[in-house]
C-alpha atoms as a PDB file:
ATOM      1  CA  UNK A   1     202.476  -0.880 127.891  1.00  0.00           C
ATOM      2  CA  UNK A   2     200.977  -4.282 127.908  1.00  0.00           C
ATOM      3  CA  UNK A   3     203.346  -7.075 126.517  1.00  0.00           C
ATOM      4  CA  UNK A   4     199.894  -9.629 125.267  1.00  0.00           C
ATOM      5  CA  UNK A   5     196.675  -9.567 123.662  1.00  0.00           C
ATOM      6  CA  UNK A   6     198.501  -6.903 121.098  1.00  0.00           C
ATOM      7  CA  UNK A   7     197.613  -6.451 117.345  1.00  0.00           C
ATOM      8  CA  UNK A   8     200.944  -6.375 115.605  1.00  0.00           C
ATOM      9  CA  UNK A   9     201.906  -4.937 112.221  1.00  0.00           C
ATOM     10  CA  UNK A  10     205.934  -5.987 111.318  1.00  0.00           C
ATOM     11  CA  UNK A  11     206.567  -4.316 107.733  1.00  0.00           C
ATOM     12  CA  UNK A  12     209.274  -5.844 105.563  1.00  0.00           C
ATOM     13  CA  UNK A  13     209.133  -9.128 108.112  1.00  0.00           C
ATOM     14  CA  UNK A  14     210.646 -11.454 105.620  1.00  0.00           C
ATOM     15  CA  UNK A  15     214.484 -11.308 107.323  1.00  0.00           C
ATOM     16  CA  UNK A  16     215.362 -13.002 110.277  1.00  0.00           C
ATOM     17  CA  UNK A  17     215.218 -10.225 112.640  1.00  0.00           C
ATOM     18  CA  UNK A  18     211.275  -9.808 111.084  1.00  0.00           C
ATOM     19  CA  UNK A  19     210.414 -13.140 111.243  1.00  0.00           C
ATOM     20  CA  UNK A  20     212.155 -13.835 115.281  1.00  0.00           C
ATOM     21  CA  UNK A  21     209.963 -10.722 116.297  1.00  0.00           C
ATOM     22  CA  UNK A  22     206.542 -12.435 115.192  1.00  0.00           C
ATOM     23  CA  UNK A  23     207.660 -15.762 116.521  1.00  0.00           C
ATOM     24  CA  UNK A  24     208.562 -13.782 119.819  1.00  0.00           C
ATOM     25  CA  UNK A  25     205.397 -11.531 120.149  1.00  0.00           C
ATOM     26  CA  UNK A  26     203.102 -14.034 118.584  1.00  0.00           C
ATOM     27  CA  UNK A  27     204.491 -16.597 121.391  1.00  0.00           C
ATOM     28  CA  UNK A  28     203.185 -14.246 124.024  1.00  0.00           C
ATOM     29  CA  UNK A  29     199.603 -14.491 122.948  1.00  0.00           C
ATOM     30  CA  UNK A  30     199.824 -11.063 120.597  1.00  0.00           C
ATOM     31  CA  UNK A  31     198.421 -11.233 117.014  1.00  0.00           C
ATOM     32  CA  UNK A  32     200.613 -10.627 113.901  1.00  0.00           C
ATOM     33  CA  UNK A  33     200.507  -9.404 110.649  1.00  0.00           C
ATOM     34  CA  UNK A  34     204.139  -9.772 108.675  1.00  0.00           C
ATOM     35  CA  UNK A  35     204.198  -8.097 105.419  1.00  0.00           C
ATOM     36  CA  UNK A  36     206.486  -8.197 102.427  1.00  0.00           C
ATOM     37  CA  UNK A  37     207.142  -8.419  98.960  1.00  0.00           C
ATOM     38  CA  UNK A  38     208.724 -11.725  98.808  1.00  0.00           C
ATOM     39  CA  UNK A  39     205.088 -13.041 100.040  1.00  0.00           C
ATOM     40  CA  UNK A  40     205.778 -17.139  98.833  1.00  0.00           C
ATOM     41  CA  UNK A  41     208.535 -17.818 100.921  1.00  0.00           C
ATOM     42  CA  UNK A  42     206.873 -15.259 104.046  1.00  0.00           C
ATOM     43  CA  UNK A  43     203.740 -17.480 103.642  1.00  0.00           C
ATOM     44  CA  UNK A  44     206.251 -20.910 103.768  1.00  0.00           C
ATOM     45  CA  UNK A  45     207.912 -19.178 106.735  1.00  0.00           C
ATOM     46  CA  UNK A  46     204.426 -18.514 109.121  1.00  0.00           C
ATOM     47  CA  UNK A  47     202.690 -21.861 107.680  1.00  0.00           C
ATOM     48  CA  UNK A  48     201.136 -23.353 110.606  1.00  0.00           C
ATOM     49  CA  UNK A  49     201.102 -20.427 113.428  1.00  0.00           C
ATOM     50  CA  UNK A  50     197.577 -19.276 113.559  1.00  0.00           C
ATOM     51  CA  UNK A  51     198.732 -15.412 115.386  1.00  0.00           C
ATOM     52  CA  UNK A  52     200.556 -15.149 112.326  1.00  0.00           C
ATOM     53  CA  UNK A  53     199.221 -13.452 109.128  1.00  0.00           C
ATOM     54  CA  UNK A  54     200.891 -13.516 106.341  1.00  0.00           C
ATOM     55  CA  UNK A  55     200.279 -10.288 104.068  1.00  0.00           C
ATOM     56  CA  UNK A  56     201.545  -8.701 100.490  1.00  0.00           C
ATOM     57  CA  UNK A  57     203.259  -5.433 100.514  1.00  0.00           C
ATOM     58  CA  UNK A  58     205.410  -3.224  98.400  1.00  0.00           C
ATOM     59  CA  UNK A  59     206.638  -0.207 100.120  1.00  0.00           C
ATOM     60  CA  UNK A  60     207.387   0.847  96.444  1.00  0.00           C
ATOM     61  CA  UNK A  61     203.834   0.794  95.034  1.00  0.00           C
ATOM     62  CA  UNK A  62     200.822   3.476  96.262  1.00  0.00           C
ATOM     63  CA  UNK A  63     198.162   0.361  95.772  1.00  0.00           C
ATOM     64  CA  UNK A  64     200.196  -2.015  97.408  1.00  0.00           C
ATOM     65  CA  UNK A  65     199.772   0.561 100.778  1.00  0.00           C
ATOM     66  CA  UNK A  66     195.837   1.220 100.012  1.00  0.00           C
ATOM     67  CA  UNK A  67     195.553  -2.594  99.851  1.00  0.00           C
ATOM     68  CA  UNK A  68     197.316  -2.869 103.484  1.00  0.00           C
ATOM     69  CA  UNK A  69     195.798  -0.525 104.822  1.00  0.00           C
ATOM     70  CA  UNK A  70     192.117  -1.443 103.621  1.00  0.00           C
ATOM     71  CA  UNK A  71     193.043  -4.480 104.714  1.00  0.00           C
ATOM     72  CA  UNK A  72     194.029  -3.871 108.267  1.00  0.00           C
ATOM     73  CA  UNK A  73     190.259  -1.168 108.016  1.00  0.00           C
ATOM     74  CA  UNK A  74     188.538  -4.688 107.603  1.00  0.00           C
ATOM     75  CA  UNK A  75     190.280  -7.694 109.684  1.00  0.00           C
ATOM     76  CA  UNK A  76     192.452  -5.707 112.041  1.00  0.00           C
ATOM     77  CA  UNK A  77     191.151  -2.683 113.420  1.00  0.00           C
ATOM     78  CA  UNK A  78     192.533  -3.137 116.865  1.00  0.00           C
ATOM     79  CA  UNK A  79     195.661  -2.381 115.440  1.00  0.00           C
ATOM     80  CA  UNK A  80     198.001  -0.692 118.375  1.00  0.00           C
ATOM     81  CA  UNK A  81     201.313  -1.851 117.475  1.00  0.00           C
ATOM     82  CA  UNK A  82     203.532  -1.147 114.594  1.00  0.00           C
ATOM     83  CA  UNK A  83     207.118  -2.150 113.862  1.00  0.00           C
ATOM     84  CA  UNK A  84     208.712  -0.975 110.552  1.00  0.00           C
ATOM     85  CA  UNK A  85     211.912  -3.351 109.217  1.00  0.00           C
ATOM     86  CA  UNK A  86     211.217  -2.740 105.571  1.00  0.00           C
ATOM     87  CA  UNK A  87     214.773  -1.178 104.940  1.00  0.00           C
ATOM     88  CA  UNK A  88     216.714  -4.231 106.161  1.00  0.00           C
ATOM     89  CA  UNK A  89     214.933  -6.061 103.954  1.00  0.00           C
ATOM     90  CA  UNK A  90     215.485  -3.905 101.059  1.00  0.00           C
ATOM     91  CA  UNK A  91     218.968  -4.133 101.147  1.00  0.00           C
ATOM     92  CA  UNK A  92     218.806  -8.047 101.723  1.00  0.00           C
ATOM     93  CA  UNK A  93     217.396  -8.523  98.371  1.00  0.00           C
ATOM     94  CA  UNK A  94     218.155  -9.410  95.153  1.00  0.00           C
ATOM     95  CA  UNK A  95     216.390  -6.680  93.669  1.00  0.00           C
ATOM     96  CA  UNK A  96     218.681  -4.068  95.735  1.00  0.00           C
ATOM     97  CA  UNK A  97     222.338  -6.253  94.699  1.00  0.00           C
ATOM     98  CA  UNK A  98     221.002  -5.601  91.318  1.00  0.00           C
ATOM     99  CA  UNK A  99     219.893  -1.714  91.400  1.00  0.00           C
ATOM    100  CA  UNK A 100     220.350   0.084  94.482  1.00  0.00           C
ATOM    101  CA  UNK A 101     218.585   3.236  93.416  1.00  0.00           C
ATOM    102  CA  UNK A 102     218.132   6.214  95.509  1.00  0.00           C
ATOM    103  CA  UNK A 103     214.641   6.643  94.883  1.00  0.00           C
ATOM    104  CA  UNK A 104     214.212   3.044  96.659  1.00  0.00           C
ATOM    105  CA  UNK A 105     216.586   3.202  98.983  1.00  0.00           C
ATOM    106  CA  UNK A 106     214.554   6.159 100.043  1.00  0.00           C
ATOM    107  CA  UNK A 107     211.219   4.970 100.144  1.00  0.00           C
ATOM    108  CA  UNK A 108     212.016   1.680 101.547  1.00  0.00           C
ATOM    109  CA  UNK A 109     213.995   3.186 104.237  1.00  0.00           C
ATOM    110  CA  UNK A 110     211.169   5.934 104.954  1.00  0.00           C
ATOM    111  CA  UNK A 111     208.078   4.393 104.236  1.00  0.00           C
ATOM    112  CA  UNK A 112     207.384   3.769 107.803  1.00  0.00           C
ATOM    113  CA  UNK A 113     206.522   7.774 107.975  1.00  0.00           C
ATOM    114  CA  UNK A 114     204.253   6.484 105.239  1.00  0.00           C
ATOM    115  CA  UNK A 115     202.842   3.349 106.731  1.00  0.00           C
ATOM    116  CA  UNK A 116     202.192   5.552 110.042  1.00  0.00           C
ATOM    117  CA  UNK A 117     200.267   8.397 108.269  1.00  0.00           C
ATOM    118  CA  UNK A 118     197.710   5.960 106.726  1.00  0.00           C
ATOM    119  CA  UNK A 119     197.199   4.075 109.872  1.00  0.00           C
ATOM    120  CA  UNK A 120     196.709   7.025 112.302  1.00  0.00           C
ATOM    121  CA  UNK A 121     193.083   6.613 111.088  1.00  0.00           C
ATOM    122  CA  UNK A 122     193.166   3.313 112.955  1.00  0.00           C
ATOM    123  CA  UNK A 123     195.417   3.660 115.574  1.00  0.00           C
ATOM    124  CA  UNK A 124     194.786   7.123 117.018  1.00  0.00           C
ATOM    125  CA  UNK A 125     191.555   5.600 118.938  1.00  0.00           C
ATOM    126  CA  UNK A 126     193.683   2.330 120.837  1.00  0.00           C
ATOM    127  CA  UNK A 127     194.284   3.430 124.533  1.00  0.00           C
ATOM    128  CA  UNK A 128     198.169   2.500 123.883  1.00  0.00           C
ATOM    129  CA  UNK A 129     199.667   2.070 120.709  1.00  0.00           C
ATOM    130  CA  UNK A 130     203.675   1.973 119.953  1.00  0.00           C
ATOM    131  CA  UNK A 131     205.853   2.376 116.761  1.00  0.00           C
ATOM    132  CA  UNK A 132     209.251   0.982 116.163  1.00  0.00           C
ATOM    133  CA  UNK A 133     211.343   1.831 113.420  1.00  0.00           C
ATOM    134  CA  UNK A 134     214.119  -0.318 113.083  1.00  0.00           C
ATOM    135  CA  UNK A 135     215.640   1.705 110.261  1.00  0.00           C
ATOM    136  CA  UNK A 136     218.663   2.882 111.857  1.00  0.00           C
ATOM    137  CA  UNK A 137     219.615  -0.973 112.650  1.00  0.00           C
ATOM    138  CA  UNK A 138     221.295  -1.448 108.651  1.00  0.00           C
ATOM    139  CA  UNK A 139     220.737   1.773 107.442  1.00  0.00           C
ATOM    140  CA  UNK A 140     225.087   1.947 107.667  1.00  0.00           C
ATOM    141  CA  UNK A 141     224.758  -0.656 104.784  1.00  0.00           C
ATOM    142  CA  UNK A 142     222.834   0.985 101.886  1.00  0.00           C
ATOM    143  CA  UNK A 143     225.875   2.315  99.513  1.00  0.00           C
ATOM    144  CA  UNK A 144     225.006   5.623  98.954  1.00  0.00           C
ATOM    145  CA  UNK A 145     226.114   7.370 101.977  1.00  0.00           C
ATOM    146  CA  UNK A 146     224.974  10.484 101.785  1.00  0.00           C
ATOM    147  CA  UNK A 147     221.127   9.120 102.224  1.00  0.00           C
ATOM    148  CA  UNK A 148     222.459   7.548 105.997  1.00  0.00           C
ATOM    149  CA  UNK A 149     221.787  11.586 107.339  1.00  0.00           C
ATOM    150  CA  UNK A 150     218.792  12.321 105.547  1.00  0.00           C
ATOM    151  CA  UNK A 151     216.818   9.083 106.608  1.00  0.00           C
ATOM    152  CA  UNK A 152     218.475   9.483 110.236  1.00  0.00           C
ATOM    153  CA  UNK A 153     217.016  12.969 110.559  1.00  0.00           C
ATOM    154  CA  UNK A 154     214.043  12.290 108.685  1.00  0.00           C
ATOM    155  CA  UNK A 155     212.591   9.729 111.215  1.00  0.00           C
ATOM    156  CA  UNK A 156     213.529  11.897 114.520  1.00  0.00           C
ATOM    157  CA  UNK A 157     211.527  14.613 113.452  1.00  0.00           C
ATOM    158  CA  UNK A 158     208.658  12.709 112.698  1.00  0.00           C
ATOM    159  CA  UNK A 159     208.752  10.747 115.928  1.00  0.00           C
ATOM    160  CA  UNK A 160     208.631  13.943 117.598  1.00  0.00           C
ATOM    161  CA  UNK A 161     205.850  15.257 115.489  1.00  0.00           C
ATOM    162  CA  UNK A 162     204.373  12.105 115.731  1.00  0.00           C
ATOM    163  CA  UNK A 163     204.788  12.123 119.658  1.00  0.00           C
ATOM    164  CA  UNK A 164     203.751  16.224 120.144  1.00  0.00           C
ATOM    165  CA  UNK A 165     200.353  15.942 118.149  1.00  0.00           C
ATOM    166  CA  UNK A 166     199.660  12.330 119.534  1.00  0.00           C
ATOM    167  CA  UNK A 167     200.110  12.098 123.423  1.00  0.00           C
ATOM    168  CA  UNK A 168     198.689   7.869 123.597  1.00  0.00           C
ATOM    169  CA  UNK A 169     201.350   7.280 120.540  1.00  0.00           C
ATOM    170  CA  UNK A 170     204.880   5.635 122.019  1.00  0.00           C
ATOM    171  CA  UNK A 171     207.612   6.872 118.521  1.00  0.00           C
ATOM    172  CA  UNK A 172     210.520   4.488 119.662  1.00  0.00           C
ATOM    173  CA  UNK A 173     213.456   5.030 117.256  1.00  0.00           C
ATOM    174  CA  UNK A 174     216.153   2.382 116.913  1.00  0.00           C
ATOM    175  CA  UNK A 175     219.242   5.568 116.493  1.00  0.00           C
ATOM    176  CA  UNK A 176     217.763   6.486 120.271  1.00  0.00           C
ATOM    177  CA  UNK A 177     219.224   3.871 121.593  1.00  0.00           C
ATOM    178  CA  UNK A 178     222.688   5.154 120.759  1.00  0.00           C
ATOM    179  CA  UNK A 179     224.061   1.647 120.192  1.00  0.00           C
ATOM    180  CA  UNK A 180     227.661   1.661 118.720  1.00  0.00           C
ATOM    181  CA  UNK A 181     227.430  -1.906 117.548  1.00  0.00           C
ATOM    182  CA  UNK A 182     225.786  -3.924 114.684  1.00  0.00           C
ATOM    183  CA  UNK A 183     223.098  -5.638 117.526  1.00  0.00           C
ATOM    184  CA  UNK A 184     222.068  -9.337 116.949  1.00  0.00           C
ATOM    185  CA  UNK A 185     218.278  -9.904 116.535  1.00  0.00           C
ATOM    186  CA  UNK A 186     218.223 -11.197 120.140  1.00  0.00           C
ATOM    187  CA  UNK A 187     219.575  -8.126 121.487  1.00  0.00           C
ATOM    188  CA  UNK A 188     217.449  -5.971 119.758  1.00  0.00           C
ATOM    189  CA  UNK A 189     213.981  -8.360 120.592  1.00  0.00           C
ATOM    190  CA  UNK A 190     215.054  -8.239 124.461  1.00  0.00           C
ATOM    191  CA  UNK A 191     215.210  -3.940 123.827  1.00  0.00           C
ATOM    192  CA  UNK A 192     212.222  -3.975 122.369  1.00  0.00           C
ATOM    193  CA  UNK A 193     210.236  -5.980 125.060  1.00  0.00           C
ATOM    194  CA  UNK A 194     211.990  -3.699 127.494  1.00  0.00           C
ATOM    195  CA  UNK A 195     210.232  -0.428 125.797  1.00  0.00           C
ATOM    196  CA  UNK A 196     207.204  -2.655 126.431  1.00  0.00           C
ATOM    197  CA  UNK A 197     207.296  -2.802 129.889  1.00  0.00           C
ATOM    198  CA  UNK A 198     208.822   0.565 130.645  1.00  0.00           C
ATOM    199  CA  UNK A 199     206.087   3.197 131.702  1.00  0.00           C
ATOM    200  CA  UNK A 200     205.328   5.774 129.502  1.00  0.00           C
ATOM    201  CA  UNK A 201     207.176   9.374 129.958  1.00  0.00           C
ATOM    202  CA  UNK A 202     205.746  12.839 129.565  1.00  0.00           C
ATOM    203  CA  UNK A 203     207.069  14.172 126.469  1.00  0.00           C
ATOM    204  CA  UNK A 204     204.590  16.844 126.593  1.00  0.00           C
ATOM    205  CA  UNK A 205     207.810  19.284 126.839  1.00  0.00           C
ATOM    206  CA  UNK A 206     209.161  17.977 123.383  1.00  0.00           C
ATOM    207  CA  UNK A 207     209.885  21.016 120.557  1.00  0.00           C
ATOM    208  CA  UNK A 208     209.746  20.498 117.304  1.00  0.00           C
ATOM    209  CA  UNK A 209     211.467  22.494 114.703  1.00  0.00           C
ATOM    210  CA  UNK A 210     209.290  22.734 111.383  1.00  0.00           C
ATOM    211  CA  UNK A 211     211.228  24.864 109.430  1.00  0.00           C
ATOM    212  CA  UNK A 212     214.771  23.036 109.618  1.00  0.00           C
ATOM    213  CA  UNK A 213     213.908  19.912 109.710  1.00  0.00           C
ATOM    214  CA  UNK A 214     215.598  17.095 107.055  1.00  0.00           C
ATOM    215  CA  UNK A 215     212.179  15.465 106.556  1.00  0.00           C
ATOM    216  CA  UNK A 216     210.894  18.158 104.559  1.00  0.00           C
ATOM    217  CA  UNK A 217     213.809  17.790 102.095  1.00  0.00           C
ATOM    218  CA  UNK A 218     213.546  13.881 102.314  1.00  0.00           C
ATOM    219  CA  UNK A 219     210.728  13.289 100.886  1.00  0.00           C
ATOM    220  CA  UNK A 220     211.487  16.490  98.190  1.00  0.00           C
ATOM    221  CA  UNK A 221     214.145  13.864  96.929  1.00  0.00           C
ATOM    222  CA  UNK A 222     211.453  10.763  96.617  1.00  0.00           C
ATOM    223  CA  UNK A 223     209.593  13.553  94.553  1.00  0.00           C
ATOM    224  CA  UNK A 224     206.630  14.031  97.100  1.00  0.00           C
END
Protein backbone atom coordinates (compact mmCIF):
# COMPACT_ATOMS: atom_id res chain seq x y z
CA UNK A 1 0.00 0.00 0.00
CA UNK A 2 1.11 3.49 -0.62
CA UNK A 3 2.76 5.22 2.49
CA UNK A 4 1.60 9.29 1.07
CA UNK A 5 -1.09 11.21 -0.36
CA UNK A 6 -3.43 9.02 2.24
CA UNK A 7 -6.72 10.28 3.88
CA UNK A 8 -6.38 9.30 7.50
CA UNK A 9 -9.05 8.79 10.15
CA UNK A 10 -7.20 8.16 13.94
CA UNK A 11 -10.29 7.67 16.43
CA UNK A 12 -9.70 8.45 20.10
CA UNK A 13 -6.24 10.40 18.88
CA UNK A 14 -6.01 12.48 21.97
CA UNK A 15 -3.07 10.08 23.77
CA UNK A 16 0.31 10.13 22.82
CA UNK A 17 0.42 7.10 20.78
CA UNK A 18 -2.78 9.03 18.72
CA UNK A 19 -1.30 12.13 18.48
CA UNK A 20 2.72 10.60 17.34
CA UNK A 21 0.73 8.66 14.55
CA UNK A 22 -0.77 11.98 12.93
CA UNK A 23 2.47 13.81 13.45
CA UNK A 24 4.15 10.67 11.73
CA UNK A 25 1.67 10.10 8.78
CA UNK A 26 0.81 13.73 8.42
CA UNK A 27 4.80 14.31 8.09
CA UNK A 28 4.77 12.07 5.06
CA UNK A 29 2.44 14.23 3.07
CA UNK A 30 -0.93 12.06 4.20
CA UNK A 31 -4.01 14.01 5.45
CA UNK A 32 -5.46 13.55 8.99
CA UNK A 33 -8.44 13.65 10.78
CA UNK A 34 -7.88 12.98 14.84
CA UNK A 35 -11.02 12.64 16.70
CA UNK A 36 -11.97 12.68 20.35
CA UNK A 37 -13.96 13.72 23.08
CA UNK A 38 -11.54 15.81 24.88
CA UNK A 39 -11.72 18.12 21.55
CA UNK A 40 -10.05 21.62 23.48
CA UNK A 41 -6.91 20.27 24.34
CA UNK A 42 -6.88 17.85 20.70
CA UNK A 43 -7.48 21.23 18.93
CA UNK A 44 -4.36 22.92 21.28
CA UNK A 45 -2.42 19.76 20.39
CA UNK A 46 -2.77 19.98 16.13
CA UNK A 47 -2.82 24.01 16.25
CA UNK A 48 -0.73 24.98 13.45
CA UNK A 49 -0.33 21.64 11.18
CA UNK A 50 -2.54 22.21 8.25
CA UNK A 51 -2.77 17.88 7.36
CA UNK A 52 -4.18 17.85 10.65
CA UNK A 53 -7.95 18.09 11.41
CA UNK A 54 -9.07 18.32 14.45
CA UNK A 55 -12.67 16.66 14.93
CA UNK A 56 -15.41 15.95 17.92
CA UNK A 57 -16.32 12.46 18.69
CA UNK A 58 -17.95 10.36 21.32
CA UNK A 59 -17.77 6.73 20.69
CA UNK A 60 -20.54 6.73 23.43
CA UNK A 61 -23.19 8.83 21.64
CA UNK A 62 -25.20 7.54 18.17
CA UNK A 63 -25.15 11.48 16.95
CA UNK A 64 -21.77 12.01 17.82
CA UNK A 65 -20.99 8.95 14.96
CA UNK A 66 -23.76 10.41 12.37
CA UNK A 67 -21.97 13.76 12.84
CA UNK A 68 -18.45 12.00 11.91
CA UNK A 69 -19.49 10.29 9.55
CA UNK A 70 -21.59 13.10 7.67
CA UNK A 71 -18.77 14.85 8.15
CA UNK A 72 -16.14 12.73 6.54
CA UNK A 73 -19.56 12.25 3.43
CA UNK A 74 -18.79 16.08 2.94
CA UNK A 75 -14.90 17.12 3.40
CA UNK A 76 -13.28 13.72 3.23
CA UNK A 77 -14.55 11.33 0.91
CA UNK A 78 -11.24 9.95 -0.17
CA UNK A 79 -11.15 8.40 2.99
CA UNK A 80 -8.88 4.98 2.63
CA UNK A 81 -7.31 4.76 5.89
CA UNK A 82 -8.64 4.13 9.29
CA UNK A 83 -6.90 3.60 12.62
CA UNK A 84 -9.08 3.01 15.75
CA UNK A 85 -7.22 3.99 19.39
CA UNK A 86 -10.42 5.00 21.08
CA UNK A 87 -10.00 2.31 23.93
CA UNK A 88 -6.59 3.58 25.10
CA UNK A 89 -8.01 6.63 25.43
CA UNK A 90 -10.92 5.54 27.36
CA UNK A 91 -9.07 4.15 29.97
CA UNK A 92 -6.66 7.29 30.09
CA UNK A 93 -9.42 9.42 31.23
CA UNK A 94 -10.83 10.87 33.98
CA UNK A 95 -14.16 9.88 33.17
CA UNK A 96 -13.02 6.01 33.18
CA UNK A 97 -10.83 6.53 36.95
CA UNK A 98 -14.18 7.70 37.98
CA UNK A 99 -16.72 4.93 36.49
CA UNK A 100 -15.31 2.22 34.60
CA UNK A 101 -18.58 0.74 33.45
CA UNK A 102 -18.92 -2.23 31.32
CA UNK A 103 -21.26 -0.82 29.01
CA UNK A 104 -18.30 1.78 28.11
CA UNK A 105 -15.63 -0.17 28.41
CA UNK A 106 -17.44 -2.08 25.74
CA UNK A 107 -18.32 0.37 23.34
CA UNK A 108 -15.21 2.29 23.56
CA UNK A 109 -13.19 -0.74 23.11
CA UNK A 110 -15.50 -1.99 20.09
CA UNK A 111 -16.66 0.91 18.45
CA UNK A 112 -14.17 0.56 15.76
CA UNK A 113 -16.59 -2.44 14.37
CA UNK A 114 -18.90 0.55 14.60
CA UNK A 115 -16.86 3.29 13.07
CA UNK A 116 -16.03 0.66 10.13
CA UNK A 117 -19.71 -0.26 9.36
CA UNK A 118 -20.70 3.42 8.78
CA UNK A 119 -17.74 4.18 6.69
CA UNK A 120 -17.86 1.14 4.32
CA UNK A 121 -20.21 3.50 2.41
CA UNK A 122 -17.11 5.60 1.80
CA UNK A 123 -14.39 3.44 1.78
CA UNK A 124 -15.53 0.36 -0.15
CA UNK A 125 -14.92 2.44 -3.58
CA UNK A 126 -10.84 3.59 -2.67
CA UNK A 127 -8.55 1.18 -4.73
CA UNK A 128 -6.66 0.43 -1.24
CA UNK A 129 -7.93 1.17 1.98
CA UNK A 130 -6.49 -0.29 5.51
CA UNK A 131 -7.90 -0.55 9.12
CA UNK A 132 -5.95 -0.71 12.29
CA UNK A 133 -7.32 -1.45 15.48
CA UNK A 134 -5.08 -0.79 18.13
CA UNK A 135 -7.41 -2.22 20.76
CA UNK A 136 -5.48 -5.08 21.85
CA UNK A 137 -2.41 -2.56 22.66
CA UNK A 138 -4.15 -1.60 26.55
CA UNK A 139 -6.98 -3.63 26.40
CA UNK A 140 -4.84 -5.79 29.52
CA UNK A 141 -5.62 -2.53 31.50
CA UNK A 142 -9.44 -2.08 31.64
CA UNK A 143 -10.35 -3.76 35.24
CA UNK A 144 -12.92 -5.94 34.42
CA UNK A 145 -11.21 -8.89 33.07
CA UNK A 146 -13.55 -10.90 31.85
CA UNK A 147 -14.35 -8.19 28.87
CA UNK A 148 -10.25 -8.73 27.72
CA UNK A 149 -11.78 -12.23 25.74
CA UNK A 150 -14.86 -10.91 24.50
CA UNK A 151 -13.33 -7.68 22.83
CA UNK A 152 -10.22 -9.95 21.72
CA UNK A 153 -12.55 -12.30 19.87
CA UNK A 154 -14.92 -9.79 18.91
CA UNK A 155 -12.48 -7.85 16.60
CA UNK A 156 -10.88 -11.16 14.88
CA UNK A 157 -14.03 -12.17 13.62
CA UNK A 158 -14.91 -9.06 12.23
CA UNK A 159 -11.56 -8.53 10.55
CA UNK A 160 -12.16 -11.69 8.90
CA UNK A 161 -15.66 -10.84 7.93
CA UNK A 162 -14.51 -7.64 7.15
CA UNK A 163 -11.58 -9.13 4.97
CA UNK A 164 -13.92 -12.24 3.24
CA UNK A 165 -16.79 -9.83 1.98
CA UNK A 166 -14.23 -6.97 1.13
CA UNK A 167 -11.17 -8.26 -0.96
CA UNK A 168 -9.47 -4.17 -1.49
CA UNK A 169 -10.02 -3.86 2.56
CA UNK A 170 -6.43 -4.56 4.54
CA UNK A 171 -8.23 -5.65 8.64
CA UNK A 172 -4.77 -5.35 10.48
CA UNK A 173 -5.34 -6.32 14.15
CA UNK A 174 -2.88 -5.21 16.82
CA UNK A 175 -3.40 -9.10 18.93
CA UNK A 176 -1.95 -10.45 15.27
CA UNK A 177 1.06 -9.36 15.94
CA UNK A 178 1.45 -11.70 18.89
CA UNK A 179 3.58 -9.21 20.83
CA UNK A 180 4.26 -10.35 24.49
CA UNK A 181 5.24 -6.89 25.61
CA UNK A 182 3.53 -3.53 26.50
CA UNK A 183 5.14 -1.85 22.92
CA UNK A 184 6.22 1.88 23.08
CA UNK A 185 4.42 4.18 20.57
CA UNK A 186 7.61 4.10 18.43
CA UNK A 187 7.55 0.49 18.13
CA UNK A 188 4.18 0.22 17.28
CA UNK A 189 4.38 3.48 14.50
CA UNK A 190 7.53 1.63 12.83
CA UNK A 191 4.87 -1.81 12.69
CA UNK A 192 2.45 0.04 11.36
CA UNK A 193 4.45 1.71 8.46
CA UNK A 194 5.77 -1.78 7.89
CA UNK A 195 2.00 -3.15 7.13
CA UNK A 196 2.18 -0.16 4.78
CA UNK A 197 4.72 -1.21 2.67
CA UNK A 198 4.18 -4.95 2.83
CA UNK A 199 2.21 -6.26 -0.32
CA UNK A 200 -1.06 -7.34 0.10
CA UNK A 201 -1.78 -11.31 0.66
CA UNK A 202 -4.59 -13.42 -0.71
CA UNK A 203 -6.83 -14.10 2.05
CA UNK A 204 -9.35 -15.26 -0.32
CA UNK A 205 -8.94 -18.81 1.58
CA UNK A 206 -10.01 -17.18 5.00
CA UNK A 207 -13.26 -19.10 6.87
CA UNK A 208 -15.32 -17.54 8.92
CA UNK A 209 -17.38 -19.11 11.56
CA UNK A 210 -20.87 -17.24 11.99
CA UNK A 211 -22.44 -19.24 14.36
CA UNK A 212 -19.65 -19.36 17.21
CA UNK A 213 -18.33 -16.41 16.98
CA UNK A 214 -17.87 -13.95 20.38
CA UNK A 215 -18.99 -10.90 18.36
CA UNK A 216 -22.43 -11.91 18.24
CA UNK A 217 -22.56 -12.09 22.07
CA UNK A 218 -20.45 -8.79 22.34
CA UNK A 219 -22.48 -6.57 21.21
CA UNK A 220 -25.71 -8.68 23.00
CA UNK A 221 -23.92 -7.27 26.22
CA UNK A 222 -23.77 -3.39 24.86
CA UNK A 223 -27.58 -4.20 24.33
CA UNK A 224 -27.47 -4.11 20.40
Amino acid sequence: MKTTDNTILITGGFTRLGLELADYFSSWGNKVIITDKSIEKLNQAVEGKSNITPFFFDECDEDSAKNLIQYLKRHHSDLNVYINDSGDSYTNSEEYRENNCQDKILANYLSGISVTEQLLPIIESQNEVKIVDLSSVSIHTVSDKKLIPIVKASIESYSRLLQKKFSSIEFFDWQAAKIDFKPSSQFIIKHLVGTFKEKKTDRSNSLVNYRHSSFAYAFSTMGF
